[in-house]
Protein backbone atom coordinates (compact mmCIF):
# COMPACT_ATOMS: atom_id res chain seq x y z
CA UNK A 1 99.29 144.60 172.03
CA UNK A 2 95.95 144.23 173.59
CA UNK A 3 95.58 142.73 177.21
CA UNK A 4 94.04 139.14 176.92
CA UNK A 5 90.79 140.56 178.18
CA UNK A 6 90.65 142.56 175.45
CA UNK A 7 91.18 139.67 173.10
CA UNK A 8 88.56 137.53 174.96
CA UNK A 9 85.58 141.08 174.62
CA UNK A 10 86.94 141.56 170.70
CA UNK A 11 85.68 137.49 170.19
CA UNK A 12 87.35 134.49 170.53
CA UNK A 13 87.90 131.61 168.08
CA UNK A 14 88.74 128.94 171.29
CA UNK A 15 91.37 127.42 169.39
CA UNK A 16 92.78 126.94 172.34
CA UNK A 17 96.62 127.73 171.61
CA UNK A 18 97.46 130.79 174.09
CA UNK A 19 95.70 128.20 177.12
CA UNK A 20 99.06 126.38 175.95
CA UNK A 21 101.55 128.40 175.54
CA UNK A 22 100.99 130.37 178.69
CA UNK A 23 104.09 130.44 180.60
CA UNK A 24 102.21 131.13 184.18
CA UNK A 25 99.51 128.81 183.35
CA UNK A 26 97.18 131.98 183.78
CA UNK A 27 94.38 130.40 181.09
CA UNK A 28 92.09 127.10 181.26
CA UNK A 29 89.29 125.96 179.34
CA UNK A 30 86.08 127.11 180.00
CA UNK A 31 82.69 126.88 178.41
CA UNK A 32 83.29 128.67 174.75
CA UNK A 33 85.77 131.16 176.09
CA UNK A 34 89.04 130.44 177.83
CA UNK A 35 89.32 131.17 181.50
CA UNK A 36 92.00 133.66 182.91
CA UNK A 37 93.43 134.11 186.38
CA UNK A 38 94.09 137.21 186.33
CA UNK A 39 96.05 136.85 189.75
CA UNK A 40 98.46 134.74 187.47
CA UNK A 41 98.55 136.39 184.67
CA UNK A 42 101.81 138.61 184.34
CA UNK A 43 100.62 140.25 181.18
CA UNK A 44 103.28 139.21 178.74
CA UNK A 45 101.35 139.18 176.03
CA UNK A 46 102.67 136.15 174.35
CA UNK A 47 98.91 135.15 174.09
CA UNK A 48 98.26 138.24 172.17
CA UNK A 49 101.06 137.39 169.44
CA UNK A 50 99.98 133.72 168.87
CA UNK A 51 96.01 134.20 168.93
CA UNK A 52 94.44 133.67 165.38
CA UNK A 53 91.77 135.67 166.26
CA UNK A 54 93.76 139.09 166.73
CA UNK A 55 96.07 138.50 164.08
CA UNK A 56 93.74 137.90 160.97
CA UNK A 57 95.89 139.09 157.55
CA UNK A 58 94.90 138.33 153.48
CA UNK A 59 97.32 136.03 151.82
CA UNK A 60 98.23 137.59 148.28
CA UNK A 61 97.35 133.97 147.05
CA UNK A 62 97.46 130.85 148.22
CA UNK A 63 99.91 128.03 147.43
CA UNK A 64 98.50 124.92 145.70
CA UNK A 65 101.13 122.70 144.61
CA UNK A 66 97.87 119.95 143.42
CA UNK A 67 94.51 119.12 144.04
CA UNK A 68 92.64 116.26 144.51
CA UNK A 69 89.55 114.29 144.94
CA UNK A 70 90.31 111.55 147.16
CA UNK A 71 88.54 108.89 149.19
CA UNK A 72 89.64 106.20 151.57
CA UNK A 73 89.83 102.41 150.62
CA UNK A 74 90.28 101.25 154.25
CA UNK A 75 86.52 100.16 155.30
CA UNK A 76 86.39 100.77 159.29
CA UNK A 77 87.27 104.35 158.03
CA UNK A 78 84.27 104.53 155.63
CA UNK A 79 81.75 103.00 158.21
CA UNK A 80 82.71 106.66 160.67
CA UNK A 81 84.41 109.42 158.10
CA UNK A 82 82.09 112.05 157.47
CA UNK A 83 82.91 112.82 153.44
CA UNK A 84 86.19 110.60 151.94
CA UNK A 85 88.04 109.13 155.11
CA UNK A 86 91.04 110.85 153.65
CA UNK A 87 91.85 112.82 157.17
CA UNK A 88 91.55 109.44 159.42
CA UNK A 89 93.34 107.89 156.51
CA UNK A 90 96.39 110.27 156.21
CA UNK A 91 96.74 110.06 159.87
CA UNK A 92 97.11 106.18 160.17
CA UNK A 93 99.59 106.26 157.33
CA UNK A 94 101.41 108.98 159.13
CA UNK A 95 102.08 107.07 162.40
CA UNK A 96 102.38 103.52 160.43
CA UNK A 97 105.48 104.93 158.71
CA UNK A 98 106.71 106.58 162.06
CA UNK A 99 106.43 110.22 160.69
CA UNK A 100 104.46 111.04 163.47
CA UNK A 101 103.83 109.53 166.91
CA UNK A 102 100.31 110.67 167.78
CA UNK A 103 97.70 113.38 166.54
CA UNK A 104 95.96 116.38 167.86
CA UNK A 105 92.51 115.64 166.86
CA UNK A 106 88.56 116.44 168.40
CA UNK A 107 86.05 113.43 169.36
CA UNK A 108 82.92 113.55 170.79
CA UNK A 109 82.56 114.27 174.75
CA UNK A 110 80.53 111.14 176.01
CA UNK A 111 78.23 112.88 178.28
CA UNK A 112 77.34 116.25 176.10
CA UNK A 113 75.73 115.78 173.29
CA UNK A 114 77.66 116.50 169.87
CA UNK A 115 80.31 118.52 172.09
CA UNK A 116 83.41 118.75 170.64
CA UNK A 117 86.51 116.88 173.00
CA UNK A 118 90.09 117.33 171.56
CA UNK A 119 92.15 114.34 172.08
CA UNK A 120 95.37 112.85 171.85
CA UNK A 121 95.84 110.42 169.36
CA UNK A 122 98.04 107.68 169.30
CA UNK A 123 96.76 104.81 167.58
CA UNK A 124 94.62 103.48 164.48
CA UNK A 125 91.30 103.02 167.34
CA UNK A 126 91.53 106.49 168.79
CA UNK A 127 91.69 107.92 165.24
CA UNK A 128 88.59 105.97 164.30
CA UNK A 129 87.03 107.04 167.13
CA UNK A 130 88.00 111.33 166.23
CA UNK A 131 86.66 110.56 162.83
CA UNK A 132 83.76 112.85 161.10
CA UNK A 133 83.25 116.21 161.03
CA UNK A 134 82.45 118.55 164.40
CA UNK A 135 80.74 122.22 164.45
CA UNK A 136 81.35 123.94 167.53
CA UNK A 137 84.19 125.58 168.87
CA UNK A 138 87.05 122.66 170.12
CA UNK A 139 89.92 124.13 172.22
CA UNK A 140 92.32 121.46 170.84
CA UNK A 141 95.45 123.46 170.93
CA UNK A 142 94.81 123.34 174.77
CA UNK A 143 96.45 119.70 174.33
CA UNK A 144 99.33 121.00 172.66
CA UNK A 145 102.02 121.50 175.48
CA UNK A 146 101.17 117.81 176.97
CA UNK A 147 101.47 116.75 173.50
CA UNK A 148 104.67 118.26 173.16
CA UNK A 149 106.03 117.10 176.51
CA UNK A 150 104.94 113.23 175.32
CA UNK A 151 105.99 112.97 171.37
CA UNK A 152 108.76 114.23 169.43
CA UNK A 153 106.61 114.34 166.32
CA UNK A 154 102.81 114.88 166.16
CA UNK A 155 100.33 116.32 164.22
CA UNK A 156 97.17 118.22 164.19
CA UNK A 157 93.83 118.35 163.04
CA UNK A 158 91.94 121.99 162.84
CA UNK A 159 90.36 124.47 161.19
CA UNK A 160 91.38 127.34 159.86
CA UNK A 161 91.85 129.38 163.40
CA UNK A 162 94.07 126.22 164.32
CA UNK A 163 96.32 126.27 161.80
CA UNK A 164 96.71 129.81 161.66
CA UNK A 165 97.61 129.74 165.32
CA UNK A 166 100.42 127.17 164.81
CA UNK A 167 101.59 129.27 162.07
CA UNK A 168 101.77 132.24 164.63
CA UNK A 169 103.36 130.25 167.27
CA UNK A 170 106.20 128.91 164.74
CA UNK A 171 106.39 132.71 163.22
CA UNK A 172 107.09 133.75 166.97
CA UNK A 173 109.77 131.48 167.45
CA UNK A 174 108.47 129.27 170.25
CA UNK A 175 110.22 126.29 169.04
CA UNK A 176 109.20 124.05 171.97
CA UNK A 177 105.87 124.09 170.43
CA UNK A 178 106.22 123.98 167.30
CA UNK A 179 109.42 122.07 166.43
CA UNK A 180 107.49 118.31 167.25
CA UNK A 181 104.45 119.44 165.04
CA UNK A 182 105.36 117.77 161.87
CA UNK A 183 102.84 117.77 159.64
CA UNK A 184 98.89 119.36 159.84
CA UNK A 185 95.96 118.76 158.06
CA UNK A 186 93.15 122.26 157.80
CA UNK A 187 89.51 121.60 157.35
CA UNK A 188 87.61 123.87 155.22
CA UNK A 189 85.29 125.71 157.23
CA UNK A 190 83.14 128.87 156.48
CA UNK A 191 81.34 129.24 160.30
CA UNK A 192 81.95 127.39 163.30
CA UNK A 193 79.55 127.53 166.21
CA UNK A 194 79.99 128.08 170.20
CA UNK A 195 78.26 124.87 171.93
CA UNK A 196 75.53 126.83 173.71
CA UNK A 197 74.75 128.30 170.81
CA UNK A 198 74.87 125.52 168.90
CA UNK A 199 72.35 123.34 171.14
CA UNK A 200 70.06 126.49 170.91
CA UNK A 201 70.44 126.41 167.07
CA UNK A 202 69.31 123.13 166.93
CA UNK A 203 66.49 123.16 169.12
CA UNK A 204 65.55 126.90 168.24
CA UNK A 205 66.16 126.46 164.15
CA UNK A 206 66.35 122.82 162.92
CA UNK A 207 63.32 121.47 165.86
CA UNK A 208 64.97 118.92 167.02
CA UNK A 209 66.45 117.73 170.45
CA UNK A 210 70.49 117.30 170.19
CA UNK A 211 69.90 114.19 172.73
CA UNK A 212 68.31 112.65 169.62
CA UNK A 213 70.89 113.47 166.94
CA UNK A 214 73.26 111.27 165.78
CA UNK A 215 75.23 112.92 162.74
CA UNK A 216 75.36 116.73 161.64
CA UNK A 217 76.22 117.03 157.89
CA UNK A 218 76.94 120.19 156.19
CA UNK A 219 76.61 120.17 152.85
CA UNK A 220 76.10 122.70 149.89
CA UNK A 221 74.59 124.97 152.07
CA UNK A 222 71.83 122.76 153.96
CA UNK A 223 72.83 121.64 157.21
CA UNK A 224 71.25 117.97 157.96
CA UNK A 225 70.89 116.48 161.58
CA UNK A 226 70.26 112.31 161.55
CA UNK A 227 68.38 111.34 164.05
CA UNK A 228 68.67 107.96 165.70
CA UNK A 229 65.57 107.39 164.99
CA UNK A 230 66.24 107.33 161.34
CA UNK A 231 64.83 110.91 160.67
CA UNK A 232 66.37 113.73 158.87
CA UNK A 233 65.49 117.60 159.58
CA UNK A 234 67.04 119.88 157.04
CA UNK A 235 67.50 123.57 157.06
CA UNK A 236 69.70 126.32 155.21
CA UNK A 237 72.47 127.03 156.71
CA UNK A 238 72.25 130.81 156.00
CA UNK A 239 69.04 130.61 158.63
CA UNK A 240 72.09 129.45 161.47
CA UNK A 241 74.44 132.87 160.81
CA UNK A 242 73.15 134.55 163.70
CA UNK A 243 74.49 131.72 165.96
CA UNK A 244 78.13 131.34 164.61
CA UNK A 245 80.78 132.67 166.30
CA UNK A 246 81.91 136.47 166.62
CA UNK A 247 85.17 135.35 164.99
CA UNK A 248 83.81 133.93 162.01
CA UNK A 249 82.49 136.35 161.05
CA UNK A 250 86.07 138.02 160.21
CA UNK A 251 87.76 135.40 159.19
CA UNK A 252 89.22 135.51 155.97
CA UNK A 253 90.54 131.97 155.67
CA UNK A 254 88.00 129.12 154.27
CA UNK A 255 90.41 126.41 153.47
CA UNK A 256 93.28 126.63 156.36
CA UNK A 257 95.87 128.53 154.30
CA UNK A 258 99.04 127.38 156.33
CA UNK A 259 98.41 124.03 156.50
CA UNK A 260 100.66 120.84 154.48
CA UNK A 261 97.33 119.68 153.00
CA UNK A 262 93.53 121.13 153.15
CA UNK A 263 90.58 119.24 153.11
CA UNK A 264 86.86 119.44 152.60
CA UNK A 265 83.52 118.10 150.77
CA UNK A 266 83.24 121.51 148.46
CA UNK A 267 84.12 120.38 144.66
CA UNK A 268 83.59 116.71 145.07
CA UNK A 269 80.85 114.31 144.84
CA UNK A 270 79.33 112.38 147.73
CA UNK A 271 81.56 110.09 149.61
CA UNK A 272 84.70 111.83 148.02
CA UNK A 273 86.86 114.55 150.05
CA UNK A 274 88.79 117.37 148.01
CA UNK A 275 92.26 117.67 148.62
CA UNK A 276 94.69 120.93 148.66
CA UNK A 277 98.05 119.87 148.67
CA UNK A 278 100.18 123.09 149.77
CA UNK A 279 103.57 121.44 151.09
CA UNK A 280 106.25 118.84 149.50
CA UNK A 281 105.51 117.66 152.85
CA UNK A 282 102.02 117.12 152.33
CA UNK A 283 102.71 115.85 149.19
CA UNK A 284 105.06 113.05 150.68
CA UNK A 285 102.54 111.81 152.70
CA UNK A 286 99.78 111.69 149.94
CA UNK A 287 101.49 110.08 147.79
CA UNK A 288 102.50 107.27 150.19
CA UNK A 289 98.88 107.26 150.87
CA UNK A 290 97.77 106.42 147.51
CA UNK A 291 101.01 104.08 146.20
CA UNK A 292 99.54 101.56 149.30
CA UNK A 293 96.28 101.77 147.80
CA UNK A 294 94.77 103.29 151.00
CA UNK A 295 93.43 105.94 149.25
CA UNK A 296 92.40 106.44 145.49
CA UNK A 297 92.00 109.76 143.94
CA UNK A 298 91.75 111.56 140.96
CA UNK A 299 92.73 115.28 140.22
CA UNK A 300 90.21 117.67 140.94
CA UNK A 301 88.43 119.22 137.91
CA UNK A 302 89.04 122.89 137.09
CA UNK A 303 85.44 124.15 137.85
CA UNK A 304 85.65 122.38 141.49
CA UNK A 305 88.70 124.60 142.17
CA UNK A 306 86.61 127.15 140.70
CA UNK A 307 83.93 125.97 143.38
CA UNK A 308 86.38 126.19 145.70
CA UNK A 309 87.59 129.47 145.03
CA UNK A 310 83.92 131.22 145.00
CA UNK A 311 83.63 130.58 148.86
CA UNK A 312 87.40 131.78 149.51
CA UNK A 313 86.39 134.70 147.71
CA UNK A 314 82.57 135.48 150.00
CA UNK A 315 84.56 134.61 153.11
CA UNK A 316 88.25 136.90 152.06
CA UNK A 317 85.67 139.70 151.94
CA UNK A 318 84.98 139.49 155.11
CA UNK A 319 88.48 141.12 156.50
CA UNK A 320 88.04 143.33 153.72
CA UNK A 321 84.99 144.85 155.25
């Protein structure tokens, strides 16, 4: 196994799981890149075995059990979700029927502008306030041993570096960890962005100031920044690939393969969210969802899977080389 400096030169997808599981406490955040003491560190290489970035494998195929297209019926969730509300929604359901007691999730830092800040969440306010989508890199596995130490049951929010690192940690058997997180919810994602170079996109790219910006959406391949002005500057994503991290551009994984349900805007209309349902677990908590009419849905038409499946497909062949 490579040394964690290795891991941090080969690219890192700051998911923030090996700051967490660090027996010495030898790693801290730190800008996009986690921070090692190398005067702690006694080279274990437990890091190495949970990090999503080092350990990036093809699935022979992915496990559907249904899909959806869902949106929330709750309305302080539609005034700050970014597609459907169907994340923020699943999450209040979960800790209104106790299945969970609070949620690894990412705000916004109040002070940086658009910086992702993973939180803790333990109620329906702090899950309002998590709401929308984020795209730069978010340490929120960092959280994940003070989670652990404060809830028996919690779950988590991420993309699909997040989710594949929980899958790691529960494949390595570090049961602390992963024995409270009972239920998680992967974003579709194609790139994600450091935060430096994220600002620099923005100014450099789109031509506009990020103190100005009040929403990012990403959607069919045009990335729009709302200004609070009331403006809109729109530009292709494709122009931003340059600035997305060195980890994306391996990853294999577009909608969070190990995850109890996937989400994302790709396959449904405006103000909808499509939903991969991959566990009986996930299922369960759907379904309770929808029979208390806090979300409708519909199932998801064969040639949005098919959407769906086109962008799996560009992003698999990435690993593939």
């Amino acid at each position: 196994m490579p040394k964690i400096e290795s891991l941090l030169e080969l690219g890192c997808a700051y998911c923030g799981a090996c700051i967490a599981i660090c027996p010495v406490s030898a790693l801290s955040p730190r800008d996009d890149t986690p921070h090692l003491d190398k005067e702690k560190c006694t080279e274990c290489q437990l890091c190495s075995k949970i990090c999503p970035a080092l350990n990036m494998t093809l699935i022979e195929e992915e496990k559907i059990l249904e899909a959806y297209t869902a949106k929330t019926t709750l309305s302080d969730v539609e005034k700050v979700c970014q597609d459907g509300g169907v994340v923020t929604t699943l999450l209040i359901k979960a800790l209104d029927e106790g299945i969970i007691e609070a949620a690894i999730t990412c705000g916004v830092s109040e002070t940086e502008p658009l910086k992702p800040l993973p939180l803790i969440s333990t109620n329906k306010q702090d899950l309002l306030s998590s709401a929308g989508s984020k795209y730069s890199l978010s340490p929120i596995l960092s959280l994940l041993k003070e989670a652990v130490s404060k809830f028996k049951s919690i779950a988590v929010v991420g993309l699909p570096c997040h989710i594949r690192a929980i899958y790691l940690i529960k494949s390595s058997g570090l049961v602390k960890y992963s024995e409270p997180i009972k239920f998680t919810i992967g974003l579709f994602c194609m790139n994600n962005y450091p935060y430096a170079k994220f600002i620099k996109a923005l100014r450099d790219v789109v031509g506009v100031s990020p103190d100005v910006v009040e929403k990012i959406i990403i959607r069919k391949g045009k990335l729009a920044a709302l200004c609070k002005d009331g403006s809109k500057h729109v530009v292709k994503v494709s122009k931003l690939k340059s600035y997305a991290g060195e980890t994306c551009r391996r990853c294999p994984d577009f909608t969070a393969w190990f995850s109890d349900i996937s989400v994302g805007s790709v396959g449904s209309e405006e103000g909808w969210t499509s939903v991969l349902i991959r566990t009986e677990n996930g299922r369960k908590i759907f379904n309770m969802a929808v029979r208390d009419g806090m979300l409708v849905s519909k199932p998801l038409p064969e040639s949005s899977l098919e959407a769906i499946r086109r962008l799996e497909r560009v992003k698999r062949k990435r690993l593939q080389g």
